[in-house]
N, C-alpha and C. Protein backbone atom coordinates (compact mmCIF):
# COMPACT_ATOMS: atom_id res chain seq x y z
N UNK A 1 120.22 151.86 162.80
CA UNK A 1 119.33 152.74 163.53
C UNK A 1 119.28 154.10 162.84
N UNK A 2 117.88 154.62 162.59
CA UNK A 2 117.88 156.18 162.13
C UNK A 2 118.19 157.29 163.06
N UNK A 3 118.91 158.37 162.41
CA UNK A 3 119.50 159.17 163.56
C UNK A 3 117.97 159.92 164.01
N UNK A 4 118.17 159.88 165.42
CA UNK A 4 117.31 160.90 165.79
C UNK A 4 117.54 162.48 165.55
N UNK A 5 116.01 163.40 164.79
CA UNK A 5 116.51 164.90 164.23
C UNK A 5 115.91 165.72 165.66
N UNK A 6 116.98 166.47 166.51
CA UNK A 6 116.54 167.35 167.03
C UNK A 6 116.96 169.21 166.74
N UNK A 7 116.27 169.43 167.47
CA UNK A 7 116.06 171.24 167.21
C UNK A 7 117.08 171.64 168.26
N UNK A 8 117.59 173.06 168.14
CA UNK A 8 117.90 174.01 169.16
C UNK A 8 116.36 175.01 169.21
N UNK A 9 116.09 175.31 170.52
CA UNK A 9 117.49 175.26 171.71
C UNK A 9 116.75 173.67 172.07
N UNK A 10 118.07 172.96 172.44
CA UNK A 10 117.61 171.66 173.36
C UNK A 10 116.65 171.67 174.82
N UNK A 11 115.61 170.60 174.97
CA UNK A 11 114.96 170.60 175.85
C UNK A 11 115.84 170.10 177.44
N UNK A 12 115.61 169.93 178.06
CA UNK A 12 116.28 169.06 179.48
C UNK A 12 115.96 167.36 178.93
N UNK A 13 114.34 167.37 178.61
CA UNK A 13 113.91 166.05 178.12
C UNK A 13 114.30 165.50 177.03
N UNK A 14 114.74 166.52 176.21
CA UNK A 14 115.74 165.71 175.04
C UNK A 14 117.10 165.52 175.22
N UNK A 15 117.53 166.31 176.40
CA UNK A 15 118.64 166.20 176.30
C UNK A 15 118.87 164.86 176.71
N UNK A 16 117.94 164.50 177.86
CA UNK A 16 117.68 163.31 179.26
C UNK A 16 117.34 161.65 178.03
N UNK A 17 116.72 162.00 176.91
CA UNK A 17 116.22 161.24 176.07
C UNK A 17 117.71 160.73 175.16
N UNK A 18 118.67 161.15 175.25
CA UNK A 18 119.98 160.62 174.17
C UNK A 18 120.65 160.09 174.61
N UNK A 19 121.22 158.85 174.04
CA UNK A 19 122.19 158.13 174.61
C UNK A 19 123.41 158.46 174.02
N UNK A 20 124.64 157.87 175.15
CA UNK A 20 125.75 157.53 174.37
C UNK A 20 126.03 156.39 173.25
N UNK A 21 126.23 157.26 172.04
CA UNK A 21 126.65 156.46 170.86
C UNK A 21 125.42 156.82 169.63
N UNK A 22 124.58 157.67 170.66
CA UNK A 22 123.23 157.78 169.17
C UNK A 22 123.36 158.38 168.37
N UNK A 23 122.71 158.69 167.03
CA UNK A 23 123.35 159.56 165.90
C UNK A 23 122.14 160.09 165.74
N UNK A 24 122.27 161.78 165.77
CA UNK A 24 121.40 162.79 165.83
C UNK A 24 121.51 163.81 164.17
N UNK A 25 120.84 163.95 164.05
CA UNK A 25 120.47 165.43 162.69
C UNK A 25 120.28 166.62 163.82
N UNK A 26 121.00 167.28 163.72
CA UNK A 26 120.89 168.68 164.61
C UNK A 26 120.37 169.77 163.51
N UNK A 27 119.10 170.65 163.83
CA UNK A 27 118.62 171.47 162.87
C UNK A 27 118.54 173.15 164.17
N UNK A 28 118.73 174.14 163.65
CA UNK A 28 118.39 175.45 164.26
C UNK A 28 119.82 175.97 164.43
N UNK A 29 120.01 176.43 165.71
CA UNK A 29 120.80 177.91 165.66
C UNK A 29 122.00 177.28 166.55
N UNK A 30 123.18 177.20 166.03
CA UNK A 30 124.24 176.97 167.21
C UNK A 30 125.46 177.93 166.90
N UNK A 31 125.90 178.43 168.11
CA UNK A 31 127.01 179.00 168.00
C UNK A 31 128.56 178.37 167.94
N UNK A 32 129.72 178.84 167.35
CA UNK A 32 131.08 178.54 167.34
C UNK A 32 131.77 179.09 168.26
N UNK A 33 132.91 178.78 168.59
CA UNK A 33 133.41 179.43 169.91
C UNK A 33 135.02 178.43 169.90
N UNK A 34 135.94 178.91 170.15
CA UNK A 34 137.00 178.35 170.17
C UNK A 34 138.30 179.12 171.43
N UNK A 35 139.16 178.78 171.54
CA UNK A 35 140.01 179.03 172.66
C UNK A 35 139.98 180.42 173.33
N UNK A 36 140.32 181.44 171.88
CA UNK A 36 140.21 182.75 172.05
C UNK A 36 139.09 183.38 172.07
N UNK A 37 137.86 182.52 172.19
CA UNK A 37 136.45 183.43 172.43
C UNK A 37 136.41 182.85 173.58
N UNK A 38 136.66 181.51 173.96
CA UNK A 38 136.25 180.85 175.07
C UNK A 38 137.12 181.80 176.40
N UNK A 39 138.51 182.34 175.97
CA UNK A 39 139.10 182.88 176.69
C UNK A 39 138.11 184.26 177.12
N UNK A 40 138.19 185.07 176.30
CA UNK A 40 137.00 186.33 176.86
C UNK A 40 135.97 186.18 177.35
N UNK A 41 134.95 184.97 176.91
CA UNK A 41 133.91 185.40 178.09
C UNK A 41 133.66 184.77 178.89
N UNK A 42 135.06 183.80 179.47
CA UNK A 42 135.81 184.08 180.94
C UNK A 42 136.15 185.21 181.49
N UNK A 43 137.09 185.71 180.94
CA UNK A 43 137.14 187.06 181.97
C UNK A 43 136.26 187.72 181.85
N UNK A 44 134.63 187.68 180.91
CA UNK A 44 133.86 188.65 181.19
C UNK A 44 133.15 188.09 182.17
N UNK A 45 133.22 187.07 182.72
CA UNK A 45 132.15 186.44 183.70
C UNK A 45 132.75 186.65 184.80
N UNK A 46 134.45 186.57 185.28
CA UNK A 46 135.25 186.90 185.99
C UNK A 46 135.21 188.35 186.30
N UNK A 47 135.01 189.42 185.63
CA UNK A 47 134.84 190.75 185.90
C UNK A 47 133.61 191.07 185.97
N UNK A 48 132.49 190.00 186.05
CA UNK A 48 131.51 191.04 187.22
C UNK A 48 130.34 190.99 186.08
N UNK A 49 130.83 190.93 184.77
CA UNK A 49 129.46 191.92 183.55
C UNK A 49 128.84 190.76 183.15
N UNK A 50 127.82 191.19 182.78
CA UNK A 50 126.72 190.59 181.72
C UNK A 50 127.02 189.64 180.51
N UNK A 51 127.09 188.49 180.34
CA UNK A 51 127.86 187.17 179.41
C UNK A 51 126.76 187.70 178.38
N UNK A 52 127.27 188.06 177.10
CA UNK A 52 126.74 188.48 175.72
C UNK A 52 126.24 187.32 175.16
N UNK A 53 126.31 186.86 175.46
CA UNK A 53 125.58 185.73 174.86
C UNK A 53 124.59 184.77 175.39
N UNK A 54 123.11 184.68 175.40
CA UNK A 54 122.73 183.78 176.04
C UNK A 54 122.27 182.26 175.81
N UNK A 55 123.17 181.67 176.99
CA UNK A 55 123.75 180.28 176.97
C UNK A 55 122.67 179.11 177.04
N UNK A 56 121.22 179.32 177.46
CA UNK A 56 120.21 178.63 177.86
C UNK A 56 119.80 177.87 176.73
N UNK A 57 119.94 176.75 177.07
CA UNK A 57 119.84 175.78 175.98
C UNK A 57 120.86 176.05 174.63
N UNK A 58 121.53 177.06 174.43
CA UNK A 58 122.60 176.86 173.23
C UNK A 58 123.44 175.88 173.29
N UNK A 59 124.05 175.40 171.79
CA UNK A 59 124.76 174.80 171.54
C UNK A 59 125.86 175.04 171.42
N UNK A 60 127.66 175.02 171.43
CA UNK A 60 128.46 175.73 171.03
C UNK A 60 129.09 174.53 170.12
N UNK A 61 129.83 174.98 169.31
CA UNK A 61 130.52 174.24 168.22
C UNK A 61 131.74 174.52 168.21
N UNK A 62 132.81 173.81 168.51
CA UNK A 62 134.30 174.12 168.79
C UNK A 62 134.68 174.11 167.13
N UNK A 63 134.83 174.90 166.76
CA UNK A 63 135.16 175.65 165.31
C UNK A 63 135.70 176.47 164.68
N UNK A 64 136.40 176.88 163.55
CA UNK A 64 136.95 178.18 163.66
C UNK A 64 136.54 178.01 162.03
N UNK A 65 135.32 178.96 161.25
CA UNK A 65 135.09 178.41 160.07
C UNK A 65 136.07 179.25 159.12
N UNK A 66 136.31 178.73 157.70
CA UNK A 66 137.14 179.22 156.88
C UNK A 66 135.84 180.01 156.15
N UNK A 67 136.35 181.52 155.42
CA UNK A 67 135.55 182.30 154.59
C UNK A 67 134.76 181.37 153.42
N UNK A 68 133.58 182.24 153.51
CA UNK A 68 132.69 181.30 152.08
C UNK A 68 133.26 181.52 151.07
N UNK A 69 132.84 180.44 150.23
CA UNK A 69 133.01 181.14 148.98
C UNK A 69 131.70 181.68 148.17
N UNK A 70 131.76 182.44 146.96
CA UNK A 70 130.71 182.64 146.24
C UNK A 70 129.66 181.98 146.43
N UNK A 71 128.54 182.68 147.07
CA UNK A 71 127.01 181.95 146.87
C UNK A 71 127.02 181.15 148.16
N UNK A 72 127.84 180.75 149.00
CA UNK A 72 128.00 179.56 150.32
C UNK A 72 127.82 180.50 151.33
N UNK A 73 126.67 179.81 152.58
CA UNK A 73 126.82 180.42 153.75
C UNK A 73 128.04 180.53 154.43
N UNK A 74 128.91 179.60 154.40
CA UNK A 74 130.11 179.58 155.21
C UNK A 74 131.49 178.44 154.57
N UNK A 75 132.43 178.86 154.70
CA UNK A 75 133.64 177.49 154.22
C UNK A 75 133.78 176.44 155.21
N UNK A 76 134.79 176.03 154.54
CA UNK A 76 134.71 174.75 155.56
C UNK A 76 134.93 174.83 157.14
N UNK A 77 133.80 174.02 157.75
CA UNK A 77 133.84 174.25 159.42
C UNK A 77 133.71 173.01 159.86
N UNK A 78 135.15 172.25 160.09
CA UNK A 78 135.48 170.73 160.87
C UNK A 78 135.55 171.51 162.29
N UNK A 79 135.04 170.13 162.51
CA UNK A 79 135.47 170.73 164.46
C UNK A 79 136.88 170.74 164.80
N UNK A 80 137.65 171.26 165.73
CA UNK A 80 138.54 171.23 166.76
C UNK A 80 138.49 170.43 167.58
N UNK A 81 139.45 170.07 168.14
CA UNK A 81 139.60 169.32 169.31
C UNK A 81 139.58 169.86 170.64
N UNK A 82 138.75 168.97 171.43
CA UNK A 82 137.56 170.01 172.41
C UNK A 82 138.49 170.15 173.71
N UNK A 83 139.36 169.25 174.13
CA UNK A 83 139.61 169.84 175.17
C UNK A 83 140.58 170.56 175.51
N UNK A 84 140.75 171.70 174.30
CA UNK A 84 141.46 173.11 174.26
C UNK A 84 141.01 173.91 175.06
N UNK A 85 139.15 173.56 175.31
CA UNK A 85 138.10 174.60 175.34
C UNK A 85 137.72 173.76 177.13
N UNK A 86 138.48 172.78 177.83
CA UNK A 86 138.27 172.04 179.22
C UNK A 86 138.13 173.27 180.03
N UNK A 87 139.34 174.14 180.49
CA UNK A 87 139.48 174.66 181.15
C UNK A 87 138.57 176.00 181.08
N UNK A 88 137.51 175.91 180.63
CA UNK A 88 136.79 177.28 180.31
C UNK A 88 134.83 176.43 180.22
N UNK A 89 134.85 175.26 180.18
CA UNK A 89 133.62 174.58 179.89
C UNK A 89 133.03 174.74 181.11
N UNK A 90 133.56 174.08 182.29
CA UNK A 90 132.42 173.92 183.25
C UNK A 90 131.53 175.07 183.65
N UNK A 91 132.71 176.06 183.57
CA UNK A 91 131.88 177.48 184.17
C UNK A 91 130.67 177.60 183.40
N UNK A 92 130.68 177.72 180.98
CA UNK A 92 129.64 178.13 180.85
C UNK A 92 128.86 177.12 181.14
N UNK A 93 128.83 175.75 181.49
CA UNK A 93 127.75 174.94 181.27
C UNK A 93 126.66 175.42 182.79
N UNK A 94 127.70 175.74 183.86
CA UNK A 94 126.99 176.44 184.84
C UNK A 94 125.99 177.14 184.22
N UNK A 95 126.35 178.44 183.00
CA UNK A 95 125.23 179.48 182.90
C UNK A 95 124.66 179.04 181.70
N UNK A 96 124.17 177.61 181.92
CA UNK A 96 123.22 177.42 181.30
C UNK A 96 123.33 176.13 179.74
N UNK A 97 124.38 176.66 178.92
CA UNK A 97 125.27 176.01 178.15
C UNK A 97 124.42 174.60 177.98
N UNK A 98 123.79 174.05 177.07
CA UNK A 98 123.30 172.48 176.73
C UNK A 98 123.99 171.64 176.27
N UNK A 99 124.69 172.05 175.21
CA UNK A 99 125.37 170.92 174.71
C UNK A 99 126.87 171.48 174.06
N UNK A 100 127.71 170.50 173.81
CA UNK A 100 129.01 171.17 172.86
C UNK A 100 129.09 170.38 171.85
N UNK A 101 129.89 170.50 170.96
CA UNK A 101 129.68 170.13 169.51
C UNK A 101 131.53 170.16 169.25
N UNK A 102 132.37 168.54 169.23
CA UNK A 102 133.58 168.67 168.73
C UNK A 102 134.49 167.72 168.80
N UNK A 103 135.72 167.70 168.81
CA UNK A 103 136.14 165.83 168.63
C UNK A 103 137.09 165.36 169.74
N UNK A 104 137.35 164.60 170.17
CA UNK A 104 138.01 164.37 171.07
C UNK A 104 137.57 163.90 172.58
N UNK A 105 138.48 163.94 173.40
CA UNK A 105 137.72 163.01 174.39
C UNK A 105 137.73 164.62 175.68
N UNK A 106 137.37 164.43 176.95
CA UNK A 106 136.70 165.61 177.71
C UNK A 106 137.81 165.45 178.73
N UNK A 107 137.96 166.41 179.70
CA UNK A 107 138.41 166.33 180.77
C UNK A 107 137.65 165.66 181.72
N UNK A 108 137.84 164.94 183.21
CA UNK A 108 137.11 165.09 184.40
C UNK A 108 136.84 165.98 184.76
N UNK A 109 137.22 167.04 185.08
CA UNK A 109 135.83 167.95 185.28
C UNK A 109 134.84 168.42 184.50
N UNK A 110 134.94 168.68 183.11
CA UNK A 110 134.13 168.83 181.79
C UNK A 110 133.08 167.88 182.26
N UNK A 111 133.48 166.33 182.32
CA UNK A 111 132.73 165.22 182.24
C UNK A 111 131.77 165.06 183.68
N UNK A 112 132.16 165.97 184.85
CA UNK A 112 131.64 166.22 185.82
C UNK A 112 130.58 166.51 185.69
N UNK A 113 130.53 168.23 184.90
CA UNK A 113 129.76 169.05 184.88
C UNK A 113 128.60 168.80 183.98
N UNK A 114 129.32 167.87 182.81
CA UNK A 114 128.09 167.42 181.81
C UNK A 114 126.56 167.09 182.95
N UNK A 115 127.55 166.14 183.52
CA UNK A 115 126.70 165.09 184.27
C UNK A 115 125.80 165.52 185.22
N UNK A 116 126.26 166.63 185.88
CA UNK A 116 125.85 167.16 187.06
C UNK A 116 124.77 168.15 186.96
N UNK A 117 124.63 168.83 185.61
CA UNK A 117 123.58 170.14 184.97
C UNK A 117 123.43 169.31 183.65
N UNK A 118 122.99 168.21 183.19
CA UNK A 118 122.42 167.19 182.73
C UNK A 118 122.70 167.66 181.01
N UNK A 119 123.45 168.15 180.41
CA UNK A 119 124.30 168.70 179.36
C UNK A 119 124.82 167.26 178.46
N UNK A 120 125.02 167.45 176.91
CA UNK A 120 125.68 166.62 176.16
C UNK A 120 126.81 167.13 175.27
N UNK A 121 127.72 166.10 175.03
CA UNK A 121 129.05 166.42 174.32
C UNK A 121 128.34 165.62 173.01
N UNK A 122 128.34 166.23 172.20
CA UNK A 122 128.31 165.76 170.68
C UNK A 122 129.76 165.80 170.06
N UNK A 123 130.09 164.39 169.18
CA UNK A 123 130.92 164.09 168.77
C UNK A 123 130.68 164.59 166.67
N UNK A 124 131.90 165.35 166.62
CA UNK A 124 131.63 165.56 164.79
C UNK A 124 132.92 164.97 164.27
N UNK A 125 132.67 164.57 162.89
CA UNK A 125 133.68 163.63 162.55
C UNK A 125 134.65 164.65 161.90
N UNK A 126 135.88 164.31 162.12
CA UNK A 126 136.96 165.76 162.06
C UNK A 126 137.47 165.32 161.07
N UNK A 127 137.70 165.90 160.01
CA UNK A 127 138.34 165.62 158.61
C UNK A 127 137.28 165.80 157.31
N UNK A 128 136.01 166.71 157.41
CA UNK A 128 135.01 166.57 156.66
C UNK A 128 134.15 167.80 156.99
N UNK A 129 135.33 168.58 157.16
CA UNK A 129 134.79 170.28 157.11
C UNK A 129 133.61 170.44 156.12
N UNK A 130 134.24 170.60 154.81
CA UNK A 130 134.25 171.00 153.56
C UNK A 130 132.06 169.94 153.82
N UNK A 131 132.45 169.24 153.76
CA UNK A 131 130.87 168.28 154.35
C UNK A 131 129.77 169.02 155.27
N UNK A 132 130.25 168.91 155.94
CA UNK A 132 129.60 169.67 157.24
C UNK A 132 129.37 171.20 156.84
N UNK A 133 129.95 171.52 156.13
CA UNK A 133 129.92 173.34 156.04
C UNK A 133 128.58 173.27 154.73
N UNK A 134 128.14 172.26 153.85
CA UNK A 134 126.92 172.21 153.52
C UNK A 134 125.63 172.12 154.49
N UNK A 135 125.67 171.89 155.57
CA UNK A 135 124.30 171.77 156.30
C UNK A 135 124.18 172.97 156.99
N UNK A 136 125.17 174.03 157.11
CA UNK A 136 124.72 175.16 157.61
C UNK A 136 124.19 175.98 156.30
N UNK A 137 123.12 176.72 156.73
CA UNK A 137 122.66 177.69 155.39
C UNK A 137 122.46 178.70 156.07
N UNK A 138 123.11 179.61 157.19
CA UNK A 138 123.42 180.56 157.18
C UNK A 138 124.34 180.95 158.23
N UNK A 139 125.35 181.90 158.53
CA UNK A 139 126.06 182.19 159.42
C UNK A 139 126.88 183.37 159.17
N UNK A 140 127.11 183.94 160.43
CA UNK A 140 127.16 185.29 160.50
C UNK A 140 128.45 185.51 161.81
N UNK A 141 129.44 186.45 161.91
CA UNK A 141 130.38 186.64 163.16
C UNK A 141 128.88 187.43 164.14
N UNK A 142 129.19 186.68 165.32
CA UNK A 142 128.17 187.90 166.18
C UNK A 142 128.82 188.36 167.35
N UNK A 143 130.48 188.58 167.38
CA UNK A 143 130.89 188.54 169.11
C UNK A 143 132.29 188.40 168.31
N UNK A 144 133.24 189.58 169.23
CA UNK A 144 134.66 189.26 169.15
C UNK A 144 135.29 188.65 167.87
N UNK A 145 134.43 189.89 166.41
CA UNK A 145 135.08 189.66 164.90
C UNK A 145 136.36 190.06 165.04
N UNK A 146 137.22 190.85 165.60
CA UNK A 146 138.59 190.90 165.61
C UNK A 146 139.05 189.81 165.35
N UNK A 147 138.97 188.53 165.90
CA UNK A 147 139.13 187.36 165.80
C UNK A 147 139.71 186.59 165.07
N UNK A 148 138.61 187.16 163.83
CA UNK A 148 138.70 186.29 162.86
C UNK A 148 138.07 185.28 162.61
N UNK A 149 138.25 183.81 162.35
CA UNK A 149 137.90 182.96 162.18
C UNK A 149 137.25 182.20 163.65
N UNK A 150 138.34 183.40 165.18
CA UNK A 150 138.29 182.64 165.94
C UNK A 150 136.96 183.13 166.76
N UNK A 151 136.40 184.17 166.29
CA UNK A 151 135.28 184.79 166.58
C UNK A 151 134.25 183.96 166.70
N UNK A 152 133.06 184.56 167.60
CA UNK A 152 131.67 183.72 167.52
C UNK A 152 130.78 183.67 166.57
N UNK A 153 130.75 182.62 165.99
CA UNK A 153 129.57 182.87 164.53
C UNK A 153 128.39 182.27 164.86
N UNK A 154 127.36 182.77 164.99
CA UNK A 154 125.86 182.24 164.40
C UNK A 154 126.10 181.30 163.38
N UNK A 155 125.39 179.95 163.35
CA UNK A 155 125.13 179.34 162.42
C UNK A 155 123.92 178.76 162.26
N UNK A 156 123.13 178.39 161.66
CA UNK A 156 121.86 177.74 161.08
C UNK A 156 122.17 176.83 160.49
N UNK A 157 121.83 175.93 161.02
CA UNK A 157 122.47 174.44 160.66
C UNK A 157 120.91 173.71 160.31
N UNK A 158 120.97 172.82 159.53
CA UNK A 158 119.90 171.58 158.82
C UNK A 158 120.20 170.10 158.72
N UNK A 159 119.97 169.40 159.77
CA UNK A 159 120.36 167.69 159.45
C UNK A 159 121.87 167.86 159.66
N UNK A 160 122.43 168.55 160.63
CA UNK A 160 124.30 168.79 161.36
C UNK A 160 124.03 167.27 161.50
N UNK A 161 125.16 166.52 161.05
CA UNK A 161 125.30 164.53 161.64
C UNK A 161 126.44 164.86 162.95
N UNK A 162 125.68 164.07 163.97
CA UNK A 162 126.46 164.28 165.22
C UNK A 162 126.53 163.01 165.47
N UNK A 163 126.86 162.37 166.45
CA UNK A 163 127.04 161.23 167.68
C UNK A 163 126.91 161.95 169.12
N UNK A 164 126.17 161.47 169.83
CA UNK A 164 126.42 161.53 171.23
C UNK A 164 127.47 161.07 171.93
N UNK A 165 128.36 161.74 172.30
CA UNK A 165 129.73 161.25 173.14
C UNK A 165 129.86 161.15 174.49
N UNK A 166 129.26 161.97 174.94
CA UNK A 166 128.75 161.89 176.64
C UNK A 166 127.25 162.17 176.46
N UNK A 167 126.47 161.29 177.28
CA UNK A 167 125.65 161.76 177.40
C UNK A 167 125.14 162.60 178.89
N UNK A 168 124.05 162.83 179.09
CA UNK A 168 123.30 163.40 180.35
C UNK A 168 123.64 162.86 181.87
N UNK A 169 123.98 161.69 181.43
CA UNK A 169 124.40 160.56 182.63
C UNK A 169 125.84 160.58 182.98
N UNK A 170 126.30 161.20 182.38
CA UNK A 170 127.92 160.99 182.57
C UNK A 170 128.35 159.66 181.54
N UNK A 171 127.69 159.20 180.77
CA UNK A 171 127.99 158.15 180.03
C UNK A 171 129.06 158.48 178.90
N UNK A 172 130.26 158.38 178.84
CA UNK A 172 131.00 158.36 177.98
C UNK A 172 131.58 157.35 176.97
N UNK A 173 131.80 158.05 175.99
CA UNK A 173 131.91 156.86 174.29
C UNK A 173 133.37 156.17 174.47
N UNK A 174 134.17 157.22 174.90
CA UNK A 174 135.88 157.09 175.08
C UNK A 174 136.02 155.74 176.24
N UNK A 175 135.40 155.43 176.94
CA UNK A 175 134.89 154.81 178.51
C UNK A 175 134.80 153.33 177.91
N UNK A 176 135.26 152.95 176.92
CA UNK A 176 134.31 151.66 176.38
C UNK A 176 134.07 150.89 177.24
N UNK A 177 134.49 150.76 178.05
CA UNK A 177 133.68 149.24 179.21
C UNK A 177 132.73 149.69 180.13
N UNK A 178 133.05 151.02 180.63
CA UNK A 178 132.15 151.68 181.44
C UNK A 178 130.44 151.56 180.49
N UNK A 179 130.67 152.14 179.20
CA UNK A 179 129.58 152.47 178.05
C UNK A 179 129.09 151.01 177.93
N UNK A 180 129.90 150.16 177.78
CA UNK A 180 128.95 148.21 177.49
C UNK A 180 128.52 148.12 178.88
N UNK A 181 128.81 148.53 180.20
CA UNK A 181 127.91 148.08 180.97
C UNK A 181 126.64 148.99 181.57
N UNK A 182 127.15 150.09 181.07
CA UNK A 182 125.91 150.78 181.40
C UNK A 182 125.30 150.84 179.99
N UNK A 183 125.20 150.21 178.99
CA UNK A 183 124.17 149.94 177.55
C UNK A 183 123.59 148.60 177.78
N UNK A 184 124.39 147.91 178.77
CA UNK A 184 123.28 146.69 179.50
C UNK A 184 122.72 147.00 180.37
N UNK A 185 122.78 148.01 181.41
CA UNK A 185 122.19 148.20 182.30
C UNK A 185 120.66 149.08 181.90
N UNK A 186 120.50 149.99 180.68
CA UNK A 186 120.13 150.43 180.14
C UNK A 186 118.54 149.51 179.92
């Protein structure tokens, strides 16, 4: 099967359109975000202010990229393992949040919330940074550079190879029997 290529920001109808297990080309703008960003804008949502970032239809990418080198938008950026980032997901997917981008399997409530504000977990294959850090052609820290690596980066990504891991339905990849009977039910 050819992967289906979609854009950011994601539609509701594309999101509603992907299954679990499909293989997507992700092209446009997604952000990185990892424990210690995910941690702050919790407490900025917790204290009342304005979330710097807006979440509507963005993508986040559980990532922490290594410096470019000469002439490269960015070094190598493998995903993390996502459910570092459980205890901090449902809230953004509340404000808006479309999809996440990273490896591993979700919490129940993560997998709640997918389901419930119609959101997808994209699966990236972890060990193939150095790979993946070719399809972005540009990226930038935009949020909490103190960081470091663990800061929020802009990225511009072209043909990103994903899998759908949960989809819109609550359909999960990790689930295998749950996933064969709802791919017959399908």
């Amino acid at each position: 099967m050819k992967p289906k290529k979609i854009r950011t920001p994601l539609s509701s109808a594309e999101l509603r359109a992907l299954k679990v297990g499909d293989e997507v080309l992700l092209c446009g703008v997604i952000f990185t975000a990892r424990d210690a960003a995910h941690k702050r804008l919790s407490d900025i949502l917790k204290s009342g202010h304005r979330m710097p970032l807006d979440l509507n239809g963005a993508v986040i990418y559980y990532a922490g990229p290594t410096p470019p080198r000469p002439g490269k938008a960015i070094g190598s950026c493998g995903p993390t393992t996502s459910s570092r980032m459980d205890a901090f997901t449902p809230e953004l997917i509340r404000k808006g949040l479309s999809a996440m981008i990273g490896k591993g399997d979700r919490s129940m409530d993560v997998r709640k919330a997918i389901k419930a504000y119609g959101c997808v977990y994209f699966l990236a294959t972890g060990g193939i940074g150095a790979l993946l850090s070719t399809k972005v052609k540009k990226a930038g820290a935009i949020l909490f550079k103190e960081l470091g690596p663990e800061a929020i980066y802009k990225l511009e990504v072209v043909d990103f190879p994903l899998t759908v891991g949960i989809d819109s339905k609550g359909r999960d990849i990790y689930d295998k029997a749950k996933w064969k009977k709802t791919q017959r039910a399908s």
